[in-house]
C-alpha atoms as a PDB file:
ATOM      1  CA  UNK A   1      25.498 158.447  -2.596  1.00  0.00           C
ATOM      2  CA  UNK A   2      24.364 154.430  -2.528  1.00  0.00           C
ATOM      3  CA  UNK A   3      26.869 154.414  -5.634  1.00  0.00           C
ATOM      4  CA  UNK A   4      29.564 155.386  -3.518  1.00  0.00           C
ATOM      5  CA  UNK A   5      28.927 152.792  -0.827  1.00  0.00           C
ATOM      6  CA  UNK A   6      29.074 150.105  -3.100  1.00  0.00           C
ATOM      7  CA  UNK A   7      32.332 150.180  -3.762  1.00  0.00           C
ATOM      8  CA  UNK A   8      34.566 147.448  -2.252  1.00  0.00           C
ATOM      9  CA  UNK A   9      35.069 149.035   1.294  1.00  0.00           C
ATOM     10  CA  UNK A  10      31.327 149.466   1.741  1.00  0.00           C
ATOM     11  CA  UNK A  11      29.950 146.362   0.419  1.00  0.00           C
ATOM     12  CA  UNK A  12      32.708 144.763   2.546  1.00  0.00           C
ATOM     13  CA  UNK A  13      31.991 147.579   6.219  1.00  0.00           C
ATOM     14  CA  UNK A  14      28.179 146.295   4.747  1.00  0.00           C
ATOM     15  CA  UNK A  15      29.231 142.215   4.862  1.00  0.00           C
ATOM     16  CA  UNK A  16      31.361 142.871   8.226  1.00  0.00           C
ATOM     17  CA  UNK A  17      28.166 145.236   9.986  1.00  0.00           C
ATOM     18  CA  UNK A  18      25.614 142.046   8.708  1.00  0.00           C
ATOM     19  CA  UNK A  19      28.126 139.147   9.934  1.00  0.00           C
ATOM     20  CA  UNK A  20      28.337 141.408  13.513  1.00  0.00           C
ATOM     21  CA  UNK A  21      24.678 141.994  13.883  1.00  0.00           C
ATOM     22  CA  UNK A  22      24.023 138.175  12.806  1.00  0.00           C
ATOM     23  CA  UNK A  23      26.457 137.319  15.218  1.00  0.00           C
ATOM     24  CA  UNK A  24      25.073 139.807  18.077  1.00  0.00           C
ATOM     25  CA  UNK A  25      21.574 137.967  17.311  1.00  0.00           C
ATOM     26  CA  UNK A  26      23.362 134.347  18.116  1.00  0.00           C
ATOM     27  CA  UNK A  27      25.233 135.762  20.980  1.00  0.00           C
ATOM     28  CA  UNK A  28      21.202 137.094  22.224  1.00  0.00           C
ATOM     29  CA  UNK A  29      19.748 133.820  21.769  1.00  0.00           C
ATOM     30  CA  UNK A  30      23.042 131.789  22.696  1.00  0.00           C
ATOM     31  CA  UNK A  31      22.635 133.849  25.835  1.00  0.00           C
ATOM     32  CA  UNK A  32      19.000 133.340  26.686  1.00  0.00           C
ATOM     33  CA  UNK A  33      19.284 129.488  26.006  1.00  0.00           C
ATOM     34  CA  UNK A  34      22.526 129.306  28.687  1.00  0.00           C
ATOM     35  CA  UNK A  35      19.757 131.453  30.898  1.00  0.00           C
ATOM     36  CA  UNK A  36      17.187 129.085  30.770  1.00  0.00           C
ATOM     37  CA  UNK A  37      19.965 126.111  30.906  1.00  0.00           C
ATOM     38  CA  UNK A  38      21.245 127.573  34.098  1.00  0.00           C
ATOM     39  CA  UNK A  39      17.916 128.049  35.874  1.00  0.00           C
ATOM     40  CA  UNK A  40      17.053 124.289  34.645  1.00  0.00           C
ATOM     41  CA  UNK A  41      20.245 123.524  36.084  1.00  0.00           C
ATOM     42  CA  UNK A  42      20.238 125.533  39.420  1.00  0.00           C
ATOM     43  CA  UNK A  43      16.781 123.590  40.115  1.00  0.00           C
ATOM     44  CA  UNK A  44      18.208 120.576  39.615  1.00  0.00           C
ATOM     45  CA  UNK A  45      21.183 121.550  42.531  1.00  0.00           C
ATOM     46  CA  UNK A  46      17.777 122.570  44.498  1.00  0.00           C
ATOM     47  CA  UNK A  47      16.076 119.302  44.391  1.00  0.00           C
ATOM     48  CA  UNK A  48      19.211 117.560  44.380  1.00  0.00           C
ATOM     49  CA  UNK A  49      20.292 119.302  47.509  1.00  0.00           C
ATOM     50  CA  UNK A  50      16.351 118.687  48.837  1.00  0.00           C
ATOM     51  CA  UNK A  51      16.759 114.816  48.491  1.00  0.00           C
ATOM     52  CA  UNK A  52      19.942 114.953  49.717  1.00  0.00           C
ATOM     53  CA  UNK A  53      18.673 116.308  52.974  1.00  0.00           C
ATOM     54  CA  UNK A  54      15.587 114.591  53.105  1.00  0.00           C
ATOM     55  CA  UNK A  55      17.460 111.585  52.944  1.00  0.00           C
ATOM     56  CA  UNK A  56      20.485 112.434  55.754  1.00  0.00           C
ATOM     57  CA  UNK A  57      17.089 113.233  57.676  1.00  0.00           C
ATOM     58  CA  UNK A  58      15.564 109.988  56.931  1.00  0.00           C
ATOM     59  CA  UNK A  59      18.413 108.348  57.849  1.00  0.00           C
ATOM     60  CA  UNK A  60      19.075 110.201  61.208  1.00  0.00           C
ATOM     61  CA  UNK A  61      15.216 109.417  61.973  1.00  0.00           C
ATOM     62  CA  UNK A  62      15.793 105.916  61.290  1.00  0.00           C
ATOM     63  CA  UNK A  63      18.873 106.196  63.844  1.00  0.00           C
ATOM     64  CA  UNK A  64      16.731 107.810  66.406  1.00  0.00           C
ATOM     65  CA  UNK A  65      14.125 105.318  66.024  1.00  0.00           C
ATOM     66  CA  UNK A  66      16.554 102.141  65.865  1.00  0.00           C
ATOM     67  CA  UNK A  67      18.332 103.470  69.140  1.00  0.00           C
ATOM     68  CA  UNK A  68      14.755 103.610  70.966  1.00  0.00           C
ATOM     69  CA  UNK A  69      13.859 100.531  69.955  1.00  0.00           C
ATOM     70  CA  UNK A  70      17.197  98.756  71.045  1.00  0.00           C
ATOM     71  CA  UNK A  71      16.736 101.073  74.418  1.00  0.00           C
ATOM     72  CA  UNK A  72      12.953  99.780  74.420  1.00  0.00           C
ATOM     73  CA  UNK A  73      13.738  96.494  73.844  1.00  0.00           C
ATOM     74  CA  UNK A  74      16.716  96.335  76.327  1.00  0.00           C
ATOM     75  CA  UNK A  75      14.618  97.295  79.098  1.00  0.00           C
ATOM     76  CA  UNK A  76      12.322  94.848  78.206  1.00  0.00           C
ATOM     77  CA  UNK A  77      15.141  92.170  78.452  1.00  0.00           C
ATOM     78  CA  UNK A  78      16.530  93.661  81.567  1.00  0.00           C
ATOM     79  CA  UNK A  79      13.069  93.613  83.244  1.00  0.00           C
ATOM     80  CA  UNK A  80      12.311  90.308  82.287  1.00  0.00           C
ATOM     81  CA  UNK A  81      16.360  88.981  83.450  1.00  0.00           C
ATOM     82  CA  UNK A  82      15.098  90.725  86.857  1.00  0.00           C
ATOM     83  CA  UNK A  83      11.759  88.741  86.894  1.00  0.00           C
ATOM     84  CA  UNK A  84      13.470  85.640  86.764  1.00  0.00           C
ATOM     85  CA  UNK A  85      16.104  85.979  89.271  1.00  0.00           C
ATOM     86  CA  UNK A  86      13.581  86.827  91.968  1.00  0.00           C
ATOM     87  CA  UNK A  87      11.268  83.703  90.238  1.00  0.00           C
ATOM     88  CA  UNK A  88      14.810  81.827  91.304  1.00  0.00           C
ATOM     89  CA  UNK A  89      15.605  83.547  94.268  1.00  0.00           C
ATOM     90  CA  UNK A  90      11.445  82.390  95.536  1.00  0.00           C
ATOM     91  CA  UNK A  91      11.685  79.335  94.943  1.00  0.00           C
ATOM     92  CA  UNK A  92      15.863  79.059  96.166  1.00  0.00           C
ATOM     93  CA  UNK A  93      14.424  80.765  99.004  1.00  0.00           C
ATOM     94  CA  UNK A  94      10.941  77.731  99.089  1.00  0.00           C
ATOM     95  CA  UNK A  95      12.873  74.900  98.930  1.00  0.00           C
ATOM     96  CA  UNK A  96      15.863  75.713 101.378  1.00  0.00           C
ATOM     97  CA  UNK A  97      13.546  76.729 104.073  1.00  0.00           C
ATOM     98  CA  UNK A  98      11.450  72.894 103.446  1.00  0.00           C
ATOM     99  CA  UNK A  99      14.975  71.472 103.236  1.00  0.00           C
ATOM    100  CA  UNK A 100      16.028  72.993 106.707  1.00  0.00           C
ATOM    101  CA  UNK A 101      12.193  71.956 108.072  1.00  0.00           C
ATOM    102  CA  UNK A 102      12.363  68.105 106.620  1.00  0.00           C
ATOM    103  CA  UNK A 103      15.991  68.238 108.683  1.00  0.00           C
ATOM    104  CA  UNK A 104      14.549  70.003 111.860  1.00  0.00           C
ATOM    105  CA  UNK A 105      11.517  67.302 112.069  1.00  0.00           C
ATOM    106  CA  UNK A 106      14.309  64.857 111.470  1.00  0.00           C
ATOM    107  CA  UNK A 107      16.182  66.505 114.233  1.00  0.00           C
ATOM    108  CA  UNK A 108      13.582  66.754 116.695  1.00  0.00           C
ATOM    109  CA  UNK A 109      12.280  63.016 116.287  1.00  0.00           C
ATOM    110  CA  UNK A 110      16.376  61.700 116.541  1.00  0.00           C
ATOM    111  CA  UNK A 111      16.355  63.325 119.823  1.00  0.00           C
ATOM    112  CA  UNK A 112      14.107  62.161 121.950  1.00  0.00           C
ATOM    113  CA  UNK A 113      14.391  58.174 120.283  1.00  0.00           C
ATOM    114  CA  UNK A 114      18.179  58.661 121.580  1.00  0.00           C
ATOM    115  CA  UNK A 115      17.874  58.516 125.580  1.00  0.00           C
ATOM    116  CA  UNK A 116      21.028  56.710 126.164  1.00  0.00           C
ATOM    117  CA  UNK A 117      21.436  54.020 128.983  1.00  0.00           C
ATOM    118  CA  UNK A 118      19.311  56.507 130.721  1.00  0.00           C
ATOM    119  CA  UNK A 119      16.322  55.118 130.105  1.00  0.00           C
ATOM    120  CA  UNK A 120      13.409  56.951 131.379  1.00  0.00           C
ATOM    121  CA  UNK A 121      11.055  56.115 134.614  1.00  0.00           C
ATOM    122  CA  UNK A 122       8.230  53.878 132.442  1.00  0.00           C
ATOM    123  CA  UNK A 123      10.726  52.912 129.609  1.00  0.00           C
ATOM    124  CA  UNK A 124      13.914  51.280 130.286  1.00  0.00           C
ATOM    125  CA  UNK A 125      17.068  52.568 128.396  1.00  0.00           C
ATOM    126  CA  UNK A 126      18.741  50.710 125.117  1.00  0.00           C
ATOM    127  CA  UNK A 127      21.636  48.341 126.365  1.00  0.00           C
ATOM    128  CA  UNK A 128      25.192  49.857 125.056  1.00  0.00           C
ATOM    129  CA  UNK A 129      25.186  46.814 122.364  1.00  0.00           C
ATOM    130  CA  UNK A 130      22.007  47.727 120.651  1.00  0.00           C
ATOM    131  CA  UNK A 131      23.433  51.365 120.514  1.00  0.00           C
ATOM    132  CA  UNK A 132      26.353  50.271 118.966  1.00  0.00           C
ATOM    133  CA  UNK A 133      24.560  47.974 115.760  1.00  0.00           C
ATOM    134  CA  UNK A 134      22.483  51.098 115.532  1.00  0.00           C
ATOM    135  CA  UNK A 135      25.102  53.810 114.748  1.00  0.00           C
ATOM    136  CA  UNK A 136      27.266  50.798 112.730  1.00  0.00           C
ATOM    137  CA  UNK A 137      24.431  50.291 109.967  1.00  0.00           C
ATOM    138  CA  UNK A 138      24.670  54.630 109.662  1.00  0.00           C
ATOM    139  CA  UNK A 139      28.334  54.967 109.745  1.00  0.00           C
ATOM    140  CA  UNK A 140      28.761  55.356 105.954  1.00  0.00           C
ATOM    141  CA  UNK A 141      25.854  57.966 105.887  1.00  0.00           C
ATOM    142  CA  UNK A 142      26.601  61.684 106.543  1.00  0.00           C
ATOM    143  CA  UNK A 143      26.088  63.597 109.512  1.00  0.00           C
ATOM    144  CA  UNK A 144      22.682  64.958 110.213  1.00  0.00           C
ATOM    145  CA  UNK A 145      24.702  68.933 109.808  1.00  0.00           C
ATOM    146  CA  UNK A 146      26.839  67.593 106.882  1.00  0.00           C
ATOM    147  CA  UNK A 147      23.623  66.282 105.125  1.00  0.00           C
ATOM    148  CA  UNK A 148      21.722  69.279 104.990  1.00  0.00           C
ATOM    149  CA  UNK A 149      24.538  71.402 103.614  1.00  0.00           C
ATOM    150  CA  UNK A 150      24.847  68.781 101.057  1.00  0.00           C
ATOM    151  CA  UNK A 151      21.160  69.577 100.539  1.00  0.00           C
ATOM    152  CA  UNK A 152      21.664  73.129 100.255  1.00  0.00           C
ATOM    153  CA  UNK A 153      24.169  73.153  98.037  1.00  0.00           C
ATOM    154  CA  UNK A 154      22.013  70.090  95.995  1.00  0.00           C
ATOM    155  CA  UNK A 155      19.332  72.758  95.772  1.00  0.00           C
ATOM    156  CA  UNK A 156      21.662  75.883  95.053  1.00  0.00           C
ATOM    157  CA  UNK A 157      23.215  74.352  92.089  1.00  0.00           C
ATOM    158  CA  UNK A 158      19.656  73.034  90.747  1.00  0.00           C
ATOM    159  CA  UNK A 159      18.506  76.604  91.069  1.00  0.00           C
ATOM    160  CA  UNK A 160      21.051  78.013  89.537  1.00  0.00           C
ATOM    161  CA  UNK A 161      21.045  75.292  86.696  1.00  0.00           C
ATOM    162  CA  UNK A 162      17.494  76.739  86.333  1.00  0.00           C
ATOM    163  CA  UNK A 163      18.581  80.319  86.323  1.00  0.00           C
ATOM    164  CA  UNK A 164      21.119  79.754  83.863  1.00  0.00           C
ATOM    165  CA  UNK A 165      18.359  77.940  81.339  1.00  0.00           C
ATOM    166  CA  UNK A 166      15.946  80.812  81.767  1.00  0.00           C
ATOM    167  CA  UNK A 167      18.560  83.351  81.389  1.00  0.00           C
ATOM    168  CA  UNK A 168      19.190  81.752  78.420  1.00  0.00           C
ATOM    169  CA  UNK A 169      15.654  81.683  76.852  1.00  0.00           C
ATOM    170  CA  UNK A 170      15.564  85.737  76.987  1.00  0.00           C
ATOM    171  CA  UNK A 171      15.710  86.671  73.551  1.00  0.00           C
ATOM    172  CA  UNK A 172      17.635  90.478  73.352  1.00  0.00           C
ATOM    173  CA  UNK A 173      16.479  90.503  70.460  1.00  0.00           C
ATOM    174  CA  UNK A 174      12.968  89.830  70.352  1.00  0.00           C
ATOM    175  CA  UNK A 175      11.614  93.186  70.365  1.00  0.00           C
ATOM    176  CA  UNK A 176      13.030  93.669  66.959  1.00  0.00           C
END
């Protein structure tokens, strides 16, 4: 019987089964080294995919953080723009009303030095020509009204000046 399998068609149905199983073993291995390729692969899409998200959430954190900060620090800046105008507006509001007493003093001590040709019952009255050199050496001066609005607006622009300067010094950006 093993004489009649050696005959051509066995020894080669013998060559063809060996080269099949040989090749069934490399397709068994072949397919459990793609196995263990793929699952090395798939967990490198895993942690891949892991950093990936980690980082969009790093990133959105930083953007969350980064807007309170600016939101922080703009407050900050807005409250200290609001400390200064009401520092200005004080001391706008300080020197206007000494401004408006120097010129009410002035006012009141003008008035009763200017009786006319009245004159009063123990004082006598200033002769017309004396009144007359008196209001020539102030004619190029301004009016008692005129020169306190010229004050005013003197001490408006200086305040502002200094609003302008402080406004200036406010850093936005020093919060950072």
């Amino acid at each position: 019987m093993i004489l009649r399998l050696l005959n051509p068609q066995g020894i080669a149905g013998l060559a063809a089964s060996l080269a099949l199983g040989v090749l069934l073993l490399l397709s068994h291995f072949e397919t459990r080294h793609w196995k263990n390729q793929s699952g090395q692969f798939e967990q490198l899409y895993r942690d891949s995919d892991a950093a990936f998200a980690k980082t969009v959430a790093n990133y959105r954190a930083a953007g969350d953080a980064a807007r309170a900060a600016d939101l922080a620090n703009a407050e900050r800046a807005a409250a200290e723009q609001r400390a200064i105008t009401e520092r200005t507006k004080d001391a706008y509001e300080k020197r206007i009303a000494g401004a408006r007493a120097v010129a009410s003093r002035l006012r009141a001590a003008a008035a009763p030095a200017d009786t006319g040709g009245r004159g009063s019952a123990s004082l006598p009255g200033l002769p017309v020509a004396a009144r007359g050199a008196a209001e020539a050496a102030g004619e190029g001066r301004l009016s008692q009204s005129d020169a306190l609005t010229a004050t005013e607006q003197s001490i408006q622009l200086d305040e502002l000046i200094n609003w302008v300067r402080s406004q200036h010094e406010v850093n936005p950006n020093a919060g950072r």
